[in-house]
Structures are given as structure tokens and as C-alpha cells.
Protein backbone atom coordinates (compact mmCIF):
# COMPACT_ATOMS: atom_id res chain seq x y z
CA UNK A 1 8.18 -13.96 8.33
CA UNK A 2 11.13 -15.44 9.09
CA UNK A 3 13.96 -14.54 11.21
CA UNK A 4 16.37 -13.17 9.29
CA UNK A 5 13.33 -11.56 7.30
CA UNK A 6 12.48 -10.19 10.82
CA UNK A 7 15.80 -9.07 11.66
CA UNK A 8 15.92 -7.08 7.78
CA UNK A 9 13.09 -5.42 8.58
CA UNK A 10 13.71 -4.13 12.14
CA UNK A 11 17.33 -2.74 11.08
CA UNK A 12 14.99 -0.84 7.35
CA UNK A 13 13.01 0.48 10.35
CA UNK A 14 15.27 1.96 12.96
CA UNK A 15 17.20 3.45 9.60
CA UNK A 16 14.50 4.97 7.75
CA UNK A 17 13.56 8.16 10.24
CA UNK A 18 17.67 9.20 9.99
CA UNK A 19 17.68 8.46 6.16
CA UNK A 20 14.55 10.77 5.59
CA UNK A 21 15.84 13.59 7.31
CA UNK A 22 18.92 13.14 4.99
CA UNK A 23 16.43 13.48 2.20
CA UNK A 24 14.75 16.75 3.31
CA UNK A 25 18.32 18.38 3.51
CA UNK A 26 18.87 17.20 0.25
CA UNK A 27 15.61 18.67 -1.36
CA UNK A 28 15.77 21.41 1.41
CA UNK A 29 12.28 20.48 2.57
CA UNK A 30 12.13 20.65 6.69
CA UNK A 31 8.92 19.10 6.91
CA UNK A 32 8.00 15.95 4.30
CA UNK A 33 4.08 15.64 3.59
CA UNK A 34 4.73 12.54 1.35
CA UNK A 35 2.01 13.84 -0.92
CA UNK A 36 1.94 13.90 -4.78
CA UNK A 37 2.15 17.66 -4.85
CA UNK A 38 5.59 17.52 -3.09
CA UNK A 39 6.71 14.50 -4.99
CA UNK A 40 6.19 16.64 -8.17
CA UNK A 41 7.83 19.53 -6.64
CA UNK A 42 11.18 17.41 -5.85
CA UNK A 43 11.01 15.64 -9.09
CA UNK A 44 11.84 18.57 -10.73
CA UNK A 45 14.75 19.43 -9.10
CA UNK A 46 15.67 15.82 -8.24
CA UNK A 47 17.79 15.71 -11.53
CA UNK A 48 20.54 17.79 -10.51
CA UNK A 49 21.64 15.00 -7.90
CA UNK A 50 21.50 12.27 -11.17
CA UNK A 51 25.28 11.06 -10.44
CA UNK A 52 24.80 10.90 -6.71
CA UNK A 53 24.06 6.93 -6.01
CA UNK A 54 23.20 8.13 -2.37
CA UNK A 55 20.21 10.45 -3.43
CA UNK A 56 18.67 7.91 -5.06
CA UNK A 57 18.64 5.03 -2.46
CA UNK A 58 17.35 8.27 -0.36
CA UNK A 59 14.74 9.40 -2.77
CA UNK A 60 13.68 5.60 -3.52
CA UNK A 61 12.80 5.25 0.13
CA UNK A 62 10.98 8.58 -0.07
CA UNK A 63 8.76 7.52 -3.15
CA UNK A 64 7.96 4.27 -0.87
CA UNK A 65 6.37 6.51 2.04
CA UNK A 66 4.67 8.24 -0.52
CA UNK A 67 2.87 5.61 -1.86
CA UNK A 68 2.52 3.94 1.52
CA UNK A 69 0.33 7.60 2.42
CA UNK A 70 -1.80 7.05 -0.54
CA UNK A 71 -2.70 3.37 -0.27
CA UNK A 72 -2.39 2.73 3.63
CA UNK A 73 0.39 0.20 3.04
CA UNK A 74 3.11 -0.95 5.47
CA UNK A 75 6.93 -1.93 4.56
CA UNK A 76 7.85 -5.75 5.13
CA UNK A 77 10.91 -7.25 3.63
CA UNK A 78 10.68 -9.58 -0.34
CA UNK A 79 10.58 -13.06 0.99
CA UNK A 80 10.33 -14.99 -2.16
CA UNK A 81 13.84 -16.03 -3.81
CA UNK A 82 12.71 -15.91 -7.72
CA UNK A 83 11.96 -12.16 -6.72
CA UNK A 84 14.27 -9.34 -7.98
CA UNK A 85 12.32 -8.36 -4.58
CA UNK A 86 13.76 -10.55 -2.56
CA UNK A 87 15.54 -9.44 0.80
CA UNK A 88 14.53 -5.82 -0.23
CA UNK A 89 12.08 -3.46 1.38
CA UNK A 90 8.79 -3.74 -0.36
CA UNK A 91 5.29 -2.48 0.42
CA UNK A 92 2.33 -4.34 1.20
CA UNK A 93 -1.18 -2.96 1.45
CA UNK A 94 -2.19 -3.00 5.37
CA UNK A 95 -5.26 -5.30 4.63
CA UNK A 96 -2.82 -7.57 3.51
CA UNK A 97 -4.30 -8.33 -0.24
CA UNK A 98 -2.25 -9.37 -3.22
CA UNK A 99 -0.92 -5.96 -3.59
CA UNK A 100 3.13 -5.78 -3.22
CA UNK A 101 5.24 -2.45 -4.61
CA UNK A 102 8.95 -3.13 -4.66
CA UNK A 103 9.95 1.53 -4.72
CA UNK A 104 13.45 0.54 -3.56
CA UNK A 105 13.99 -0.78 -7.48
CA UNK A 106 15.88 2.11 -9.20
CA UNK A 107 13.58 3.85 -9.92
CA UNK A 108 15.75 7.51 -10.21
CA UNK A 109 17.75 5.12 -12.21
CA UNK A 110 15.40 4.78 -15.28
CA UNK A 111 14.72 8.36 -14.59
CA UNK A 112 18.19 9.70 -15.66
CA UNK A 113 18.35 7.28 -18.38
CA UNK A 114 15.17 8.47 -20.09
CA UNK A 115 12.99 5.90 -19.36
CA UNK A 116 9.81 6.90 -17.32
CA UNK A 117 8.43 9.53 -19.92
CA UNK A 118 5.66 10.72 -17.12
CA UNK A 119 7.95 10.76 -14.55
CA UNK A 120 8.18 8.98 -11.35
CA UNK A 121 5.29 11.28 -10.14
CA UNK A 122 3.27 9.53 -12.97
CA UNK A 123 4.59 6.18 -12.46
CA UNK A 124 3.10 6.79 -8.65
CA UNK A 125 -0.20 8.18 -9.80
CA UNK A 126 -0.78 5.05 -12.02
CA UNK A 127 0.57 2.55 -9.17
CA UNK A 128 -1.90 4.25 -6.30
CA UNK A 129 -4.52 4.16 -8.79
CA UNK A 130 -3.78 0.48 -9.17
CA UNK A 131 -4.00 0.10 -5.88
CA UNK A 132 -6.76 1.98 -4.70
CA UNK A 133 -9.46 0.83 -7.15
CA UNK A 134 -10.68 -2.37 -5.67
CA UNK A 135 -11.63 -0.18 -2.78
């Protein structure tokens, strides 16, 4: 990784505790489990915060630590530059194999535009599947 990949990372890091807890006052959670039961649970409420651009960089990171639970991934920083990825938080499987999840993509987005007719809780289910079954 380089340097200023290095330096991305590190600053995602130190920000992510503080931007959590933002989340659970948001949902009014106190205590996040990052499990798919709570992810359903704040799904359906998540809608009435659809114009709020701040919710959804929140809830974005919370759907990464989510999947990072489920698949015992880490979050590194896109380093390739014909990535939509690239300079972004993305998630890599811990036993570093070809498995990368970019959650920080907009995913709320295609939510409130109709898009995702499971859900982001099924979009989830499908990616941990994914990445799970080579276990």
C-alpha cells in the first residue's frame, strides 16, 4: 500500500468509531450488533432519512461492518485507478483472496430510487453468501 493509500486509511480508521455512534443515534440503537437481523430492522425505518446525504454515507459505512462480521474481512483503501473503487474504503477478506466489496458505493442511493427490489439486507445476504462459499 502506498503512502497516501496508508495515510487514507489511517484517517477512515480514527473516523469510523465517532461516525458509528452517529449512526446508532440516528436509528436510536445504543448498542450495534452488525448482524443481519439488525440490518433488517434499520432498513425498514432507514427510508424516512431518504433526503439526508449524511445518513447514507453513515449507513453505507454501517452495511460495510456488517458484512465485514459475516465474512471476517478488514477495510483497506481502492488502489487501482480504472476502479470506481479507487481511493475509497473497500473490504477485503482477512485471508487476503480475490474477494473485494466496495459498501461505501451508494448503496441507500439505489435504495430510494427503487432499485434493489430485496433490499440492501438482500443485496448483503447474496454478497456474504458470495463470499463465504469457497470456505
Amino acid at each position: 500500500m502506498g503512502t497516501l493509500e496508508k495515510k487514507m486509511l489511517e484517517k477512515f480508521l480514527s473516523e469510523k468509531s465517532e461516525m458509528l455512534s452517529q449512526f446508532s443515534k440516528y436509528v436510536g440503537l445504543d448498542n450495534l450488533t452488525f448482524d443481519i437481523k439488525e440490518l433488517e430492522l434499520i432498513e425498514s425505518t432507514a427510508l424516512k432519512f431518504i433526503e439526508d446525504e449524511g445518513f447514507a454515507v453513515l449507513y453505507n459505512l454501517y452495511i460495510g461492518e456488517v458484512i465485514i462480521n459475516y465474512i471476517k474481512g478488514e477495510w483497506e483503501i481502492g488502489k487501482l485507478k480504472k476502479d470506481p473503487a479507487y481511493h475509497k474504503p473497500i473490504i477485503l477478506k482477512s485471508d487476503k483472496s480475490q474477494i473485494r466489496i466496495c459498501p461505501m458505493a451508494d448503496w441507500f442511493g439505489l435504495l430510494k430510487k427503487g432499485r434493489l427490489q430485496e433490499g440492501i439486507s438482500g443485496i448483503v445476504k447474496v454478497v456474504i453468501k458470495c463470499s463465504t462459499a469457497k470456505e
